[in-house]
N, C-alpha and C. Protein backbone atom coordinates (compact mmCIF):
# COMPACT_ATOMS: atom_id res chain seq x y z
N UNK A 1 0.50 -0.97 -11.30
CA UNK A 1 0.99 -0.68 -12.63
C UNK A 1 0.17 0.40 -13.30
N UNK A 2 -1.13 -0.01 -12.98
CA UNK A 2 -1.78 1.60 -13.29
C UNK A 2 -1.78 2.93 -13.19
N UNK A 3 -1.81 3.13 -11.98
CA UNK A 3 -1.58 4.21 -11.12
C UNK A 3 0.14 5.19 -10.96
N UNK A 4 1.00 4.01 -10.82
CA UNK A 4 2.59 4.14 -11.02
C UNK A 4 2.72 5.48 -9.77
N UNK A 5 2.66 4.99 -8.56
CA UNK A 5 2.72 6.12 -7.83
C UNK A 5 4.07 6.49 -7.31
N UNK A 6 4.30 7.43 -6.69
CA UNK A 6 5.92 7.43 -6.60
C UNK A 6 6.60 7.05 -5.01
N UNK A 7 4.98 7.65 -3.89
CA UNK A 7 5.45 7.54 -2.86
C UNK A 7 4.18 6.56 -2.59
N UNK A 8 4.61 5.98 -1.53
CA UNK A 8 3.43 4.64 -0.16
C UNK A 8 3.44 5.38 0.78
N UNK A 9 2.28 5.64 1.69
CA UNK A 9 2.51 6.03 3.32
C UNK A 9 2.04 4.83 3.51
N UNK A 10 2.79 4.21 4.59
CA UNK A 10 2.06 2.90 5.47
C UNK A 10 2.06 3.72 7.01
N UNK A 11 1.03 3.39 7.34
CA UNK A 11 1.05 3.66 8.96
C UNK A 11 1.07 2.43 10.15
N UNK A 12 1.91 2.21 10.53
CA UNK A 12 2.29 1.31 11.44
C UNK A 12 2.44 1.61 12.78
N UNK A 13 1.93 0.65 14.03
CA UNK A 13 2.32 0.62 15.40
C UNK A 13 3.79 0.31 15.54
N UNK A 14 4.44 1.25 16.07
CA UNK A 14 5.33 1.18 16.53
C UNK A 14 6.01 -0.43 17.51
N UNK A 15 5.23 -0.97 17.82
CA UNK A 15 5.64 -2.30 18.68
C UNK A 15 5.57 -3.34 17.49
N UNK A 16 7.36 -3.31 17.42
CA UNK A 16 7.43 -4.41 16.48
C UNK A 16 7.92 -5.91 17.37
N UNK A 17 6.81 -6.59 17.13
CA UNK A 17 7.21 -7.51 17.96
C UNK A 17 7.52 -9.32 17.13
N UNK A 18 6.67 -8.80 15.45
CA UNK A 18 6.89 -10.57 15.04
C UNK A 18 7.87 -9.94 13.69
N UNK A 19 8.79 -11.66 13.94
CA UNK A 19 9.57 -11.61 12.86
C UNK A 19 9.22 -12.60 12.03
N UNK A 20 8.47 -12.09 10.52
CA UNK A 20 8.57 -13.17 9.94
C UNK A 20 9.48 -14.09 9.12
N UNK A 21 9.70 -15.36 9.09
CA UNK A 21 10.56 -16.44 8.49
C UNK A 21 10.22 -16.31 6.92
N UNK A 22 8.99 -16.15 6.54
CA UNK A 22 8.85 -16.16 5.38
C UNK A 22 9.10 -14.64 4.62
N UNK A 23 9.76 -13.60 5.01
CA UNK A 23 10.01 -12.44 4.74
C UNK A 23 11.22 -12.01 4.77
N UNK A 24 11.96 -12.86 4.85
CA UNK A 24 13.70 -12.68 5.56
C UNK A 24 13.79 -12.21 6.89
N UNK A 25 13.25 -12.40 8.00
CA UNK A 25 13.30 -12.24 9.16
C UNK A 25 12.41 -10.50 9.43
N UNK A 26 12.19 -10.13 8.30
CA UNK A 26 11.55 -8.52 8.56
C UNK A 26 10.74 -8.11 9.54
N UNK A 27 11.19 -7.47 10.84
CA UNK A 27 9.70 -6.67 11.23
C UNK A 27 8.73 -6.28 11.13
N UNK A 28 8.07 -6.89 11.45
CA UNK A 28 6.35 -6.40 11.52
C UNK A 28 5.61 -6.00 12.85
N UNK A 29 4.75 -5.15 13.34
CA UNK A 29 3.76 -5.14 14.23
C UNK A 29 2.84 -6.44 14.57
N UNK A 30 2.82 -6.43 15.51
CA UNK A 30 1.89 -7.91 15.82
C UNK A 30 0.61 -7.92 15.61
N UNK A 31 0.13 -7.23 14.36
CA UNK A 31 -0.87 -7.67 13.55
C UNK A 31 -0.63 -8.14 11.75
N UNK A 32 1.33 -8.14 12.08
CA UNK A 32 1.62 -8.44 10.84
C UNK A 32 1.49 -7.45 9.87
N UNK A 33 1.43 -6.24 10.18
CA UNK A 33 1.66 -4.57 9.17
C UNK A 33 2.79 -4.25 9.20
N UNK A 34 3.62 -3.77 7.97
CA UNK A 34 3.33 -4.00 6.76
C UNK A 34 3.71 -5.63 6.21
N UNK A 35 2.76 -6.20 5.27
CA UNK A 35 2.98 -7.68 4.95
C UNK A 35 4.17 -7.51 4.08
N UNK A 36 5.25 -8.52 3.88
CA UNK A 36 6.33 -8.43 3.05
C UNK A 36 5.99 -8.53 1.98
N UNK A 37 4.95 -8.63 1.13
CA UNK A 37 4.56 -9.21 0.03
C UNK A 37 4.64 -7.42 -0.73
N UNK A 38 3.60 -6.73 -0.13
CA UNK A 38 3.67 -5.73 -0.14
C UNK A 38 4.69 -4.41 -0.34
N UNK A 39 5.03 -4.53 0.60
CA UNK A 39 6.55 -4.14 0.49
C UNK A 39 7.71 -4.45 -0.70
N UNK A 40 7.91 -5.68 -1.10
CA UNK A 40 8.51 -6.43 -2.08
C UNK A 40 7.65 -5.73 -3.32
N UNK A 41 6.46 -5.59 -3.73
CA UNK A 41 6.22 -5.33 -5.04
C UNK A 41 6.15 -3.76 -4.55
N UNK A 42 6.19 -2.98 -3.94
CA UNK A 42 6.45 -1.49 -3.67
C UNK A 42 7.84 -1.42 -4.22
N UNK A 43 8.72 -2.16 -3.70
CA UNK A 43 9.95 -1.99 -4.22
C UNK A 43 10.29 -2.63 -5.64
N UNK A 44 9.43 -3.51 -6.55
CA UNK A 44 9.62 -3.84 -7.42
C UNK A 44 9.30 -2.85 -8.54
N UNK A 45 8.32 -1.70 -8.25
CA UNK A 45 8.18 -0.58 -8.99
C UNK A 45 9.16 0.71 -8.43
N UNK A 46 9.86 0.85 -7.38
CA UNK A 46 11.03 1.28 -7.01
C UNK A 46 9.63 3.35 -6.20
N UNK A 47 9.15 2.38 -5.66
CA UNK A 47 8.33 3.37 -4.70
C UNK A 47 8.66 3.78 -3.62
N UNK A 48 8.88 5.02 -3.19
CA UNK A 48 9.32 5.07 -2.00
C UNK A 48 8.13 4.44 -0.93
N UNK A 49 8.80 4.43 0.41
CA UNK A 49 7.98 3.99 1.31
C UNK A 49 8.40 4.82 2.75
N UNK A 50 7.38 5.40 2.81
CA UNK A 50 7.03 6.17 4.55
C UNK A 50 6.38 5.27 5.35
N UNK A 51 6.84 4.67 6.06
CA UNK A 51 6.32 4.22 7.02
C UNK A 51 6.27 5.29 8.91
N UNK A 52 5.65 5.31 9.50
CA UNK A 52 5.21 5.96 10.59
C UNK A 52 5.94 5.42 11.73
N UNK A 53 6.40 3.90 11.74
CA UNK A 53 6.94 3.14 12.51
C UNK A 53 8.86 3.86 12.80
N UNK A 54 9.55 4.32 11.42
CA UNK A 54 10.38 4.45 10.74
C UNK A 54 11.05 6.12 11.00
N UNK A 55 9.72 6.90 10.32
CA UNK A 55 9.87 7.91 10.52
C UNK A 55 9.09 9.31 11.26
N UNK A 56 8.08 8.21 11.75
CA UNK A 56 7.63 9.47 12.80
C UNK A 56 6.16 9.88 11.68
N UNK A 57 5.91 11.11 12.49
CA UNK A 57 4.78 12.02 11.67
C UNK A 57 4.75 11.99 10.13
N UNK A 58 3.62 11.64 9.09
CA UNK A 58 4.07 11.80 7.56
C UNK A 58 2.73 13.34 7.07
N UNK A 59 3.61 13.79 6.60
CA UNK A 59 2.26 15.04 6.20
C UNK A 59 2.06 14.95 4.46
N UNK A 60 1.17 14.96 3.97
CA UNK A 60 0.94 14.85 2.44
C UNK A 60 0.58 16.69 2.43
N UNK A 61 1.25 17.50 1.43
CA UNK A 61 0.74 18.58 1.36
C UNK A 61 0.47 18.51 -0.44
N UNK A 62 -0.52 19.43 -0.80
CA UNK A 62 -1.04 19.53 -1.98
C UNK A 62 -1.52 21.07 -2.66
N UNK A 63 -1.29 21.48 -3.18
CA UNK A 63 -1.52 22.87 -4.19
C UNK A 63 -2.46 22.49 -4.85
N UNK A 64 -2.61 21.40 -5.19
CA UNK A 64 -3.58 21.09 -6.23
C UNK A 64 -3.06 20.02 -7.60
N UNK A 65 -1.94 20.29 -7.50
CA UNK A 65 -1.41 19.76 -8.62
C UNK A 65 -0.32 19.04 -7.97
N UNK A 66 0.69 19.91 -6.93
CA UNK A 66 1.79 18.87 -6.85
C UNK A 66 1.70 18.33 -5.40
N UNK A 67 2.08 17.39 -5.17
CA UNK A 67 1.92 16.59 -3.99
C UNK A 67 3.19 16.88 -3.13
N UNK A 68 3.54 17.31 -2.01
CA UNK A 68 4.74 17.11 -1.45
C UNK A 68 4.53 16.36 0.25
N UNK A 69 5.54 16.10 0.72
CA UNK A 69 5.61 15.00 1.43
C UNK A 69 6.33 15.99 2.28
N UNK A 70 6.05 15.96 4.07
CA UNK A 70 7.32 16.13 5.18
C UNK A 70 7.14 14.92 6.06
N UNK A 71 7.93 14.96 6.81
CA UNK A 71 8.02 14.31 7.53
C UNK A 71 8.54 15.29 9.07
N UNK A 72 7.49 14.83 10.21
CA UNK A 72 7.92 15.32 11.38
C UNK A 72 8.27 14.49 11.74
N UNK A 73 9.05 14.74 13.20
CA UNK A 73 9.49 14.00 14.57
C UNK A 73 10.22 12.85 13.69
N UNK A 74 11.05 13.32 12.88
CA UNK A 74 11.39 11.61 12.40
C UNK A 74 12.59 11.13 13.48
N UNK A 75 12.33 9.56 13.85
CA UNK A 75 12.86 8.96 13.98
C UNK A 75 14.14 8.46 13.50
């Protein structure tokens, strides 16, 4: 609520292997990244979310002032 950011990068392993019950069945990596909890209040401030799992390469570029986002190899 402080911060109010607009975008999340999560970086995730690609091997989604657990589904959790307590998340609505959501994919996760089998260390449990990203937790649904997480996710859920990302989306409760209406943040985008890059995940690596999703879309491949995430690049943050910066001028100084404005932040822009690409995305390679997306998936």
């Amino acid at each position: 609520e402080k911060v109010l950011p607009e975008i999340a990068v999560i970086s995730v392993g690609a091997n989604k292997e657990v589904k959790n019950p307590d998340c609505d069945n959501k994919e996760r990596n089998k260390y449990g990244h990203p937790h649904c909890e997480v996710l859920e209040r990302l989306a409760k401030y209406d943040i985008t979310v890059l995940r690596t799992d999703e879309v491949g390469d995430i690049k943050i570029i910066s001028d100084g002032a404005i932040l822009k986002s690409k995305i390679k190899n997306q998936k």
